[in-house]
PDB file of N, CA and C in Angstrom:
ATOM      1  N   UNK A   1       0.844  -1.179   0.000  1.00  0.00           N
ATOM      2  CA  UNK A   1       0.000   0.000   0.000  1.00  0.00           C
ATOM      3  C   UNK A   1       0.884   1.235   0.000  1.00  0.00           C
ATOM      4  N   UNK A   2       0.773   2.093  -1.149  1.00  0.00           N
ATOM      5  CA  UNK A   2       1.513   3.836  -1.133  1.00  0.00           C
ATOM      6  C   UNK A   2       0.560   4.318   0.180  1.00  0.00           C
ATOM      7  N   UNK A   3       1.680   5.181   0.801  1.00  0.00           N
ATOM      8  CA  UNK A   3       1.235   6.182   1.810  1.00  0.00           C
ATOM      9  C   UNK A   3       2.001   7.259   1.102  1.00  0.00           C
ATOM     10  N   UNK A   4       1.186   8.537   1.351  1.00  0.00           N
ATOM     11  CA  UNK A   4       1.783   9.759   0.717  1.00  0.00           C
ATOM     12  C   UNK A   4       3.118  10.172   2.014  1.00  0.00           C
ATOM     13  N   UNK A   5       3.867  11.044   0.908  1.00  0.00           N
ATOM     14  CA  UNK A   5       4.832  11.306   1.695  1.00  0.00           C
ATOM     15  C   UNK A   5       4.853  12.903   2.137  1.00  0.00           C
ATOM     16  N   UNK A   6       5.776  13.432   3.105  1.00  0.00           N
ATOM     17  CA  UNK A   6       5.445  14.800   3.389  1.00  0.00           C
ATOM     18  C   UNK A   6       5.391  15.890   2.253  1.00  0.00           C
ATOM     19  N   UNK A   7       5.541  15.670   0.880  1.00  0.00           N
ATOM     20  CA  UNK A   7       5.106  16.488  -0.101  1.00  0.00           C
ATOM     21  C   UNK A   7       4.182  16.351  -0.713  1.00  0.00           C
ATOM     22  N   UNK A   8       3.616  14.793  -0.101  1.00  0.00           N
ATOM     23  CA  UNK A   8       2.017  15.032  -1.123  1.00  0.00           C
ATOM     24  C   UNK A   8       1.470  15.430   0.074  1.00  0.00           C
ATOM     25  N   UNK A   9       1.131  15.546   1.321  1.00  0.00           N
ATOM     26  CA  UNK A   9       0.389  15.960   2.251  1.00  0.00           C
ATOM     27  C   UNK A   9       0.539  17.657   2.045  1.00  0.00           C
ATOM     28  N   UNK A  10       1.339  18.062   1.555  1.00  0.00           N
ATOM     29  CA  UNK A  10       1.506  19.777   1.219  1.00  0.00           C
ATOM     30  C   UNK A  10       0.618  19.946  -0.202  1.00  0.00           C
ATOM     31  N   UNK A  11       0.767  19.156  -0.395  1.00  0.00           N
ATOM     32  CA  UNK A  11       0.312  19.732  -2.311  1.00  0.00           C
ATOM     33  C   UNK A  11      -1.053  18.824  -2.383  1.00  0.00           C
ATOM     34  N   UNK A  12      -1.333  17.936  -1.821  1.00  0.00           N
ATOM     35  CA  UNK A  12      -2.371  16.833  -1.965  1.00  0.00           C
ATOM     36  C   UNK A  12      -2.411  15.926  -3.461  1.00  0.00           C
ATOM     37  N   UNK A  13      -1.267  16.314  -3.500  1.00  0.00           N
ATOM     38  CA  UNK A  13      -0.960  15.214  -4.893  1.00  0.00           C
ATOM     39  C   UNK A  13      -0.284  14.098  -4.900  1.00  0.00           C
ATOM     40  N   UNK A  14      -0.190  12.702  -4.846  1.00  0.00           N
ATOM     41  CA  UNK A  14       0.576  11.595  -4.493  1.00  0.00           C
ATOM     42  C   UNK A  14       1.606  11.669  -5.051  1.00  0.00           C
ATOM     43  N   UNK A  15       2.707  11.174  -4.261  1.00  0.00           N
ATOM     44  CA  UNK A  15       4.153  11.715  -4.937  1.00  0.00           C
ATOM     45  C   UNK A  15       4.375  10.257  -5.418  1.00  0.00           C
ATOM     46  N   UNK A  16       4.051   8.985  -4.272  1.00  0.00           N
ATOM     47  CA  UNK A  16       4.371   7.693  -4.753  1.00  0.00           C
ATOM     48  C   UNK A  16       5.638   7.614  -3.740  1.00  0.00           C
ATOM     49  N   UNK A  17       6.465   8.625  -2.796  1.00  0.00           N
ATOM     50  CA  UNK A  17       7.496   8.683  -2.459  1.00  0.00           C
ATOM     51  C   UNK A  17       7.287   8.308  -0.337  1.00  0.00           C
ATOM     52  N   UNK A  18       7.084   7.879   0.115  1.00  0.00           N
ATOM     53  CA  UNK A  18       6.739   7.425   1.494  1.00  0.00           C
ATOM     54  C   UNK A  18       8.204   8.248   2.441  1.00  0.00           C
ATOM     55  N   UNK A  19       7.508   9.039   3.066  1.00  0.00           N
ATOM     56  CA  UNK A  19       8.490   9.455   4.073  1.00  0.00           C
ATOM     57  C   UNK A  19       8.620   8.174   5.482  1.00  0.00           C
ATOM     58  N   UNK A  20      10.460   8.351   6.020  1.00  0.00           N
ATOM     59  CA  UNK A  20      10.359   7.561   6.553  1.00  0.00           C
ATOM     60  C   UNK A  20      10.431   8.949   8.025  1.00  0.00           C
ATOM     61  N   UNK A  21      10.428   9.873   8.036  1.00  0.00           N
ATOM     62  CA  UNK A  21      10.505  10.787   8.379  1.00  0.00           C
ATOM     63  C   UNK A  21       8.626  11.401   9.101  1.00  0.00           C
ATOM     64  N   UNK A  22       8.488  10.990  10.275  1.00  0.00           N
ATOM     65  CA  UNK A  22       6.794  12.005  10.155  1.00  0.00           C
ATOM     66  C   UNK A  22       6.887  13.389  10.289  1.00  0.00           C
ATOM     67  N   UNK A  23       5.919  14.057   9.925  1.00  0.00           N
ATOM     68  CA  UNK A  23       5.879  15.522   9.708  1.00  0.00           C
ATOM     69  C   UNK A  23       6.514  16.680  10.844  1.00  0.00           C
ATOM     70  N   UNK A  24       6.066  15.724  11.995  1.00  0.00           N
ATOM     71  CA  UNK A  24       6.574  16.899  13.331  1.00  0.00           C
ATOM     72  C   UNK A  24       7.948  16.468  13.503  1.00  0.00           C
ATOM     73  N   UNK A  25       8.397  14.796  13.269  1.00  0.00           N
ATOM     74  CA  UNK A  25      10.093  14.935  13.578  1.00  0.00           C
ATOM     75  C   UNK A  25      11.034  15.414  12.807  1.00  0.00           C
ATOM     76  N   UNK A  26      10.452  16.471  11.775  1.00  0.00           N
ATOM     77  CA  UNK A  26      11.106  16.556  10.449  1.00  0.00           C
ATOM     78  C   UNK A  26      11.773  18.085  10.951  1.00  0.00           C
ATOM     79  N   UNK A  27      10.882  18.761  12.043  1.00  0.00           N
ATOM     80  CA  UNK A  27      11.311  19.729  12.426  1.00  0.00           C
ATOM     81  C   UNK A  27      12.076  19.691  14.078  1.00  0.00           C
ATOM     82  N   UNK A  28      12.698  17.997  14.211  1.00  0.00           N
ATOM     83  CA  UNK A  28      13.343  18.302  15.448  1.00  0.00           C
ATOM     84  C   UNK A  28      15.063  18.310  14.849  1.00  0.00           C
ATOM     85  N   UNK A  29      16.026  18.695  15.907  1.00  0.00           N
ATOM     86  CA  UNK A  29      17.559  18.642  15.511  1.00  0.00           C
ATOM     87  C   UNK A  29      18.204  17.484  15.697  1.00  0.00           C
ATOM     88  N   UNK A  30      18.537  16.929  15.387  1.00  0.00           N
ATOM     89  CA  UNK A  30      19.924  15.586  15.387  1.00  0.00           C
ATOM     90  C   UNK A  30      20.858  15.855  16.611  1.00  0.00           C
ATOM     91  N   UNK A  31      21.338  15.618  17.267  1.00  0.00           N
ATOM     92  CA  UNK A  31      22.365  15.571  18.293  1.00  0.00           C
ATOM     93  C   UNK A  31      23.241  14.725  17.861  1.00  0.00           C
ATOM     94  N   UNK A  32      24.230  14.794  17.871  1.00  0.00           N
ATOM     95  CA  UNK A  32      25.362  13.413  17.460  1.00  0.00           C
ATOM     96  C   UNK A  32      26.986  13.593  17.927  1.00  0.00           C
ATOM     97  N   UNK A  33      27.231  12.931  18.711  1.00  0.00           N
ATOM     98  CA  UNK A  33      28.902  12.986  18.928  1.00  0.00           C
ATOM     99  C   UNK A  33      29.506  12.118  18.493  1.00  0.00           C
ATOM    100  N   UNK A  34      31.005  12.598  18.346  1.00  0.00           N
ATOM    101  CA  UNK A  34      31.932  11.696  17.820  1.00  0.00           C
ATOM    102  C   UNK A  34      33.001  11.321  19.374  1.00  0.00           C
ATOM    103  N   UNK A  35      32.532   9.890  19.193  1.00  0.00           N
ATOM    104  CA  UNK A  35      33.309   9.236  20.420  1.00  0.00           C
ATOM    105  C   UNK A  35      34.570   8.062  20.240  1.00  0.00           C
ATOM    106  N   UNK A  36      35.635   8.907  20.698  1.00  0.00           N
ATOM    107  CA  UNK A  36      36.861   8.266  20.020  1.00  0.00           C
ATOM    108  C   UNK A  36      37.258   7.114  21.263  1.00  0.00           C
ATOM    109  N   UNK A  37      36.815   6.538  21.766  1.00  0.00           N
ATOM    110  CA  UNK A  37      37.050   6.184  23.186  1.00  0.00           C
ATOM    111  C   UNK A  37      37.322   4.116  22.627  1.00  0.00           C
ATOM    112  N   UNK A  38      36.994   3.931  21.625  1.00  0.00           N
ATOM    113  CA  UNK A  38      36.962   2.599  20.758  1.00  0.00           C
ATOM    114  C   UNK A  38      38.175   2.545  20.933  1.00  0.00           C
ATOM    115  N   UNK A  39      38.392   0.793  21.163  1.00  0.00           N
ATOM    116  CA  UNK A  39      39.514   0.156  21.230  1.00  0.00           C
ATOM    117  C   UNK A  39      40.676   0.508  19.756  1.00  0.00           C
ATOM    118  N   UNK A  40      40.036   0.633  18.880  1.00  0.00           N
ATOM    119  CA  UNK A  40      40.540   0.984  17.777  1.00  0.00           C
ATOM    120  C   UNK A  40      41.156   2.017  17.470  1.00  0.00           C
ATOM    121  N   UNK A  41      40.906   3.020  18.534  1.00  0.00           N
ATOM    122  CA  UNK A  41      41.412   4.315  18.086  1.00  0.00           C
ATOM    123  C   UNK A  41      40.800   5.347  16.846  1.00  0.00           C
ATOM    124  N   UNK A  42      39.292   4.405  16.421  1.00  0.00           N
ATOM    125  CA  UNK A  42      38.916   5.453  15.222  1.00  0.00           C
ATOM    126  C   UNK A  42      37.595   6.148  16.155  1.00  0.00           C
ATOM    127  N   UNK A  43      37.376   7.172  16.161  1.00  0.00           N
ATOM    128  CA  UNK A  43      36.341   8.338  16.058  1.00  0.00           C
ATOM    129  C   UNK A  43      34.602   7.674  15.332  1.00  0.00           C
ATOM    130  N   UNK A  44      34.115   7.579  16.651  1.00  0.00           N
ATOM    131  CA  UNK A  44      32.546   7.012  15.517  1.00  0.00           C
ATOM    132  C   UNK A  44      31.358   7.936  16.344  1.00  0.00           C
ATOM    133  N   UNK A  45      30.583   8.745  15.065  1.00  0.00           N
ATOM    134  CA  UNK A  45      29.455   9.210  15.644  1.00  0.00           C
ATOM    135  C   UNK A  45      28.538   8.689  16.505  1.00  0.00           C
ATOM    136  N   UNK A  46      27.674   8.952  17.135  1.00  0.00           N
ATOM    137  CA  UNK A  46      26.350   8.127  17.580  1.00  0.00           C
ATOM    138  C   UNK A  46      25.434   9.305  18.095  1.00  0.00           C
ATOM    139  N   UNK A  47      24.595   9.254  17.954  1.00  0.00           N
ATOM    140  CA  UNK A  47      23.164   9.872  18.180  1.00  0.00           C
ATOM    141  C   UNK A  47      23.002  10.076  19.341  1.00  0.00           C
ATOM    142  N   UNK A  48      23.010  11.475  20.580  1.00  0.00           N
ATOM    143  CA  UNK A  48      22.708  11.136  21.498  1.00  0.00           C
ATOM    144  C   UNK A  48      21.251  11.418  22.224  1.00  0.00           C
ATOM    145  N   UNK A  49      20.678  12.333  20.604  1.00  0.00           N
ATOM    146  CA  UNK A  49      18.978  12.828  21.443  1.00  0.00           C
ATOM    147  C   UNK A  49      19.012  13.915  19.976  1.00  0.00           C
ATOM    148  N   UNK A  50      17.513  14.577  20.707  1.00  0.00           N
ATOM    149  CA  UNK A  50      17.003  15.659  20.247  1.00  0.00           C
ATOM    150  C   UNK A  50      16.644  16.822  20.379  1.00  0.00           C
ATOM    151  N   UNK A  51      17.250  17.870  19.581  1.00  0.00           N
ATOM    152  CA  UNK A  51      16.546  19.398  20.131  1.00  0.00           C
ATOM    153  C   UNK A  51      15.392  19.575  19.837  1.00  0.00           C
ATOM    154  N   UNK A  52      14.221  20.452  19.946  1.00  0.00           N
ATOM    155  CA  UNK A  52      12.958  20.893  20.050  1.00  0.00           C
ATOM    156  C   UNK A  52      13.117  22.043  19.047  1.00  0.00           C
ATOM    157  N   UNK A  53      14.294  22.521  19.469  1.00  0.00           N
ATOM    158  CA  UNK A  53      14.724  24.183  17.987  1.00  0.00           C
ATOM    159  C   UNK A  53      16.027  24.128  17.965  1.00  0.00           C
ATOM    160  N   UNK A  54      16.452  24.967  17.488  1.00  0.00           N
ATOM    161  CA  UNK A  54      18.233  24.813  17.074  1.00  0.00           C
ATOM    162  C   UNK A  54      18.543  25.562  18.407  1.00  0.00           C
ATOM    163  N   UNK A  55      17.992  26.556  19.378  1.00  0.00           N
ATOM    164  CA  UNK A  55      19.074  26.587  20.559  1.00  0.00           C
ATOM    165  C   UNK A  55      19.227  25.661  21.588  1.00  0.00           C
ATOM    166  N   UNK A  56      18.152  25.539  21.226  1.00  0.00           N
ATOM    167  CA  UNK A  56      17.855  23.649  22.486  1.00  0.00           C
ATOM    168  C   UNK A  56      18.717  22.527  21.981  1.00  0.00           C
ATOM    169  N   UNK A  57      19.158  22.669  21.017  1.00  0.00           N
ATOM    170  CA  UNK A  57      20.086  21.823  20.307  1.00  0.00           C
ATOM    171  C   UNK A  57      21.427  21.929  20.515  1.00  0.00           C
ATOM    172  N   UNK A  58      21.459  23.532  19.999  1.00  0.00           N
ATOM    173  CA  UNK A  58      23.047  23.983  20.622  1.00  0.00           C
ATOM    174  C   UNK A  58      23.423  23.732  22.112  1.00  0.00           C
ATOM    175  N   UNK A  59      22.511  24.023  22.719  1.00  0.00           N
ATOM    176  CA  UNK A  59      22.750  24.097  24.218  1.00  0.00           C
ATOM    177  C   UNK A  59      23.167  22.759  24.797  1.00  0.00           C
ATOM    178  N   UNK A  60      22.643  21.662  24.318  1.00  0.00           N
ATOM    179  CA  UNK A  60      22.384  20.210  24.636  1.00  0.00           C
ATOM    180  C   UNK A  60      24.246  19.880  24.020  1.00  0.00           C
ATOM    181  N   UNK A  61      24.575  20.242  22.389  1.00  0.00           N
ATOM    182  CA  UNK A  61      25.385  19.841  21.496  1.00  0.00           C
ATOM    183  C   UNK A  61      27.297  20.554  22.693  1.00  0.00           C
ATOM    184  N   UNK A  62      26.988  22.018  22.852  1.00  0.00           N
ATOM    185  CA  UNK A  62      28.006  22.457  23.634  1.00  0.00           C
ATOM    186  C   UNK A  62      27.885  21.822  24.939  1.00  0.00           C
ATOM    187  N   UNK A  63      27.040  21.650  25.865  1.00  0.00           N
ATOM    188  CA  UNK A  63      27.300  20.720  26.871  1.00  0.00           C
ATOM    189  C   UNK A  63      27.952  19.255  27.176  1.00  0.00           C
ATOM    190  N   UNK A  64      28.107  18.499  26.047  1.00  0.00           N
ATOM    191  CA  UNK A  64      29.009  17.278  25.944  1.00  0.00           C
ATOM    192  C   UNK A  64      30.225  17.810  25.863  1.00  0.00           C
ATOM    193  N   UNK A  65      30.280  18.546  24.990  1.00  0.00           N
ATOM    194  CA  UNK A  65      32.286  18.417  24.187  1.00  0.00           C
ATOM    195  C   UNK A  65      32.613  19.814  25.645  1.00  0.00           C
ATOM    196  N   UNK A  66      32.173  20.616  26.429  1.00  0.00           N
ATOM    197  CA  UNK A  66      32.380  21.049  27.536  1.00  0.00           C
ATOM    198  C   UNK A  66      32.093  20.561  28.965  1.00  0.00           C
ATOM    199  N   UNK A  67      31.865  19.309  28.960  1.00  0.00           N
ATOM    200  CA  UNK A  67      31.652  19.038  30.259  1.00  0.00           C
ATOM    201  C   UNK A  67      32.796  18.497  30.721  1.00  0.00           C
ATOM    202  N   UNK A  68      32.682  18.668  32.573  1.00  0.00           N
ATOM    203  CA  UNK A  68      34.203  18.440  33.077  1.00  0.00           C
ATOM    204  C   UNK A  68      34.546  16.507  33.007  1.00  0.00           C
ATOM    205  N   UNK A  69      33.783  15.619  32.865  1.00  0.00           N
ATOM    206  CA  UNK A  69      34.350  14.536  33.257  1.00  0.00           C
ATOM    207  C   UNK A  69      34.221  14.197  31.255  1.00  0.00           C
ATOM    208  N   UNK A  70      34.920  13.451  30.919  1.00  0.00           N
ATOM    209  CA  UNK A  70      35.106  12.860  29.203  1.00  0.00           C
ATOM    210  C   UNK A  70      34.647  13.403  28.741  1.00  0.00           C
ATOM    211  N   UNK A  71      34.875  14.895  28.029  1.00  0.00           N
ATOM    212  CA  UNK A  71      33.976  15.219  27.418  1.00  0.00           C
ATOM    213  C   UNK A  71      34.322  14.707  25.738  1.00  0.00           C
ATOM    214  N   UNK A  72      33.344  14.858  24.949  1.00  0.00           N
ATOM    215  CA  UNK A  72      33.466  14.160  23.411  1.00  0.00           C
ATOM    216  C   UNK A  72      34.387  15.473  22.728  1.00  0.00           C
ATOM    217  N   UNK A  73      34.931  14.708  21.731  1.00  0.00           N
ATOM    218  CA  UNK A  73      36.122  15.775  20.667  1.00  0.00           C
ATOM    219  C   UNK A  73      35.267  16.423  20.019  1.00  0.00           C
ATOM    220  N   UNK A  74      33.783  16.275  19.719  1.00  0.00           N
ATOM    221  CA  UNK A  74      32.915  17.004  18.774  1.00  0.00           C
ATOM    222  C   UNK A  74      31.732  16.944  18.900  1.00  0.00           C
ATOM    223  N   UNK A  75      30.430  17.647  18.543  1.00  0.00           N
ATOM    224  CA  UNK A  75      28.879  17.202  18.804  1.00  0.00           C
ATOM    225  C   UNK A  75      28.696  18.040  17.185  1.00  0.00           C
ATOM    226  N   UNK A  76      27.884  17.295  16.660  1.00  0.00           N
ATOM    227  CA  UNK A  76      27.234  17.924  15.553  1.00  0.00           C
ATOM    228  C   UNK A  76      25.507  18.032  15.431  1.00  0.00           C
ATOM    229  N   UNK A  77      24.834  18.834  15.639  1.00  0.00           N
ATOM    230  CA  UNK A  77      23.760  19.065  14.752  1.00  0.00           C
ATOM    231  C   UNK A  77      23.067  18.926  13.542  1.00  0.00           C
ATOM    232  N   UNK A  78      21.830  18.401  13.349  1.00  0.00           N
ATOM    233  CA  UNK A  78      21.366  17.581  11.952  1.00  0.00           C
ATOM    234  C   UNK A  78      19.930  18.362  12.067  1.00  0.00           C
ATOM    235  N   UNK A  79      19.548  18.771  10.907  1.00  0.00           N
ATOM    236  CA  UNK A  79      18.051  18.592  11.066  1.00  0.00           C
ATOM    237  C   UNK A  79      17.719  18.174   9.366  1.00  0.00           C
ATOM    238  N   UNK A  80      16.502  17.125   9.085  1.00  0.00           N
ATOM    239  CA  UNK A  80      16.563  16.602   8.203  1.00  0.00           C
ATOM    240  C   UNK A  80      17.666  16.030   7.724  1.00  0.00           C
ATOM    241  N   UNK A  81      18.669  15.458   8.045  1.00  0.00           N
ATOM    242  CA  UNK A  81      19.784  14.740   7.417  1.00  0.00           C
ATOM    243  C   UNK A  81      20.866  16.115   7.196  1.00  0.00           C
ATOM    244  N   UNK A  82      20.863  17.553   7.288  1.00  0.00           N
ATOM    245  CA  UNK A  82      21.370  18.479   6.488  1.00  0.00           C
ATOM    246  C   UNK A  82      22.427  18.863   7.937  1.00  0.00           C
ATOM    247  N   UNK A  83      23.734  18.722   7.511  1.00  0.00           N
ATOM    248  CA  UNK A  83      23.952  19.997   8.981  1.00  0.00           C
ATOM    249  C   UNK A  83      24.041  20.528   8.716  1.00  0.00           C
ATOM    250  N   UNK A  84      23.916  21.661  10.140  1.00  0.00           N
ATOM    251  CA  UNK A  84      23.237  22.995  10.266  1.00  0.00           C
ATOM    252  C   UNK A  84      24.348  23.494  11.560  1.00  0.00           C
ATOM    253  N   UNK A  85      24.978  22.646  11.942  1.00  0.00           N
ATOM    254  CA  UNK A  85      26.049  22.870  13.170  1.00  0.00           C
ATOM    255  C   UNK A  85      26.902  22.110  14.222  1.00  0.00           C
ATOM    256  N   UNK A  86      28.306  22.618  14.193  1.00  0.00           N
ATOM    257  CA  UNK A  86      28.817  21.881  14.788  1.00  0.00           C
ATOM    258  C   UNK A  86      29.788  22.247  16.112  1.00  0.00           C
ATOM    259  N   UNK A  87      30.233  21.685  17.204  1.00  0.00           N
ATOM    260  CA  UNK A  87      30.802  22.112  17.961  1.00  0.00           C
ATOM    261  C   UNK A  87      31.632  21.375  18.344  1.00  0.00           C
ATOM    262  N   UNK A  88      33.213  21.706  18.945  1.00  0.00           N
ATOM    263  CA  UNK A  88      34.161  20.898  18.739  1.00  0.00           C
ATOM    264  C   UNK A  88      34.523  21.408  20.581  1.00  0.00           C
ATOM    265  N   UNK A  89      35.668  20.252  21.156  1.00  0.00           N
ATOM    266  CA  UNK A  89      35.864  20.619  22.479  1.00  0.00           C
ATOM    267  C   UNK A  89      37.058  21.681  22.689  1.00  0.00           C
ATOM    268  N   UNK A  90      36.493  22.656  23.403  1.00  0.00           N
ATOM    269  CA  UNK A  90      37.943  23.725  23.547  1.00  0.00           C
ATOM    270  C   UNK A  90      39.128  23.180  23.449  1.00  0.00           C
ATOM    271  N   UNK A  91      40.154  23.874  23.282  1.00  0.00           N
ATOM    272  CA  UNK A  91      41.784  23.462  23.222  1.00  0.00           C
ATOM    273  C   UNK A  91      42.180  23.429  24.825  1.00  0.00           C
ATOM    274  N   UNK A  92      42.777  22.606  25.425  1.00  0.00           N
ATOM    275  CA  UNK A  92      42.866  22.948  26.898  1.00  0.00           C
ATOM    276  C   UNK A  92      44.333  23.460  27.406  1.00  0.00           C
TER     277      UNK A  92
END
């Protein structure tokens, strides 16, 4: 069965294209750090939540790579797959 996707629900025309995305999470932010802490020594993102708007995002994203106990080498921001921002841990 086609379910319309978030551009036929705008236009009311079937696109044929199924969002895997629903309409209200399309407008939350990505949270994501890069945690180098792997036996390997390589750097791997992971998802740690969501902002509500991009300062709720920032705020959440600078609080990892600044906090006093491990903090992460980086936090990046996503909304829709696109970034939109990133924050890296001070030089100490």
């Amino acid at each position: 069965m086609e379910q319309p996707g978030i551009d036929s629900r705008r236009t009311a025309v079937p696109t044929g294209h199924v969002s895997c995305t629903p309409a209200p999470a399309a407008q939350l932010f990505e949270i994501a750090v890069l945690d180098s802490t792997g036996e390997d020594g390589l750097g791997r993102w992971h998802t740690i939540g969501w902002g509500v708007d991009r300062v709720h995002a920032d705020s959440i994203a600078e609080s990892f790579v600044t906090r006093p106990v491990r903090p992460y080498d980086a936090a990046q921001i996503r909304q829709n797959g696109h970034l939109v921002g990133e924050h890296r841990r001070p030089a100490e």
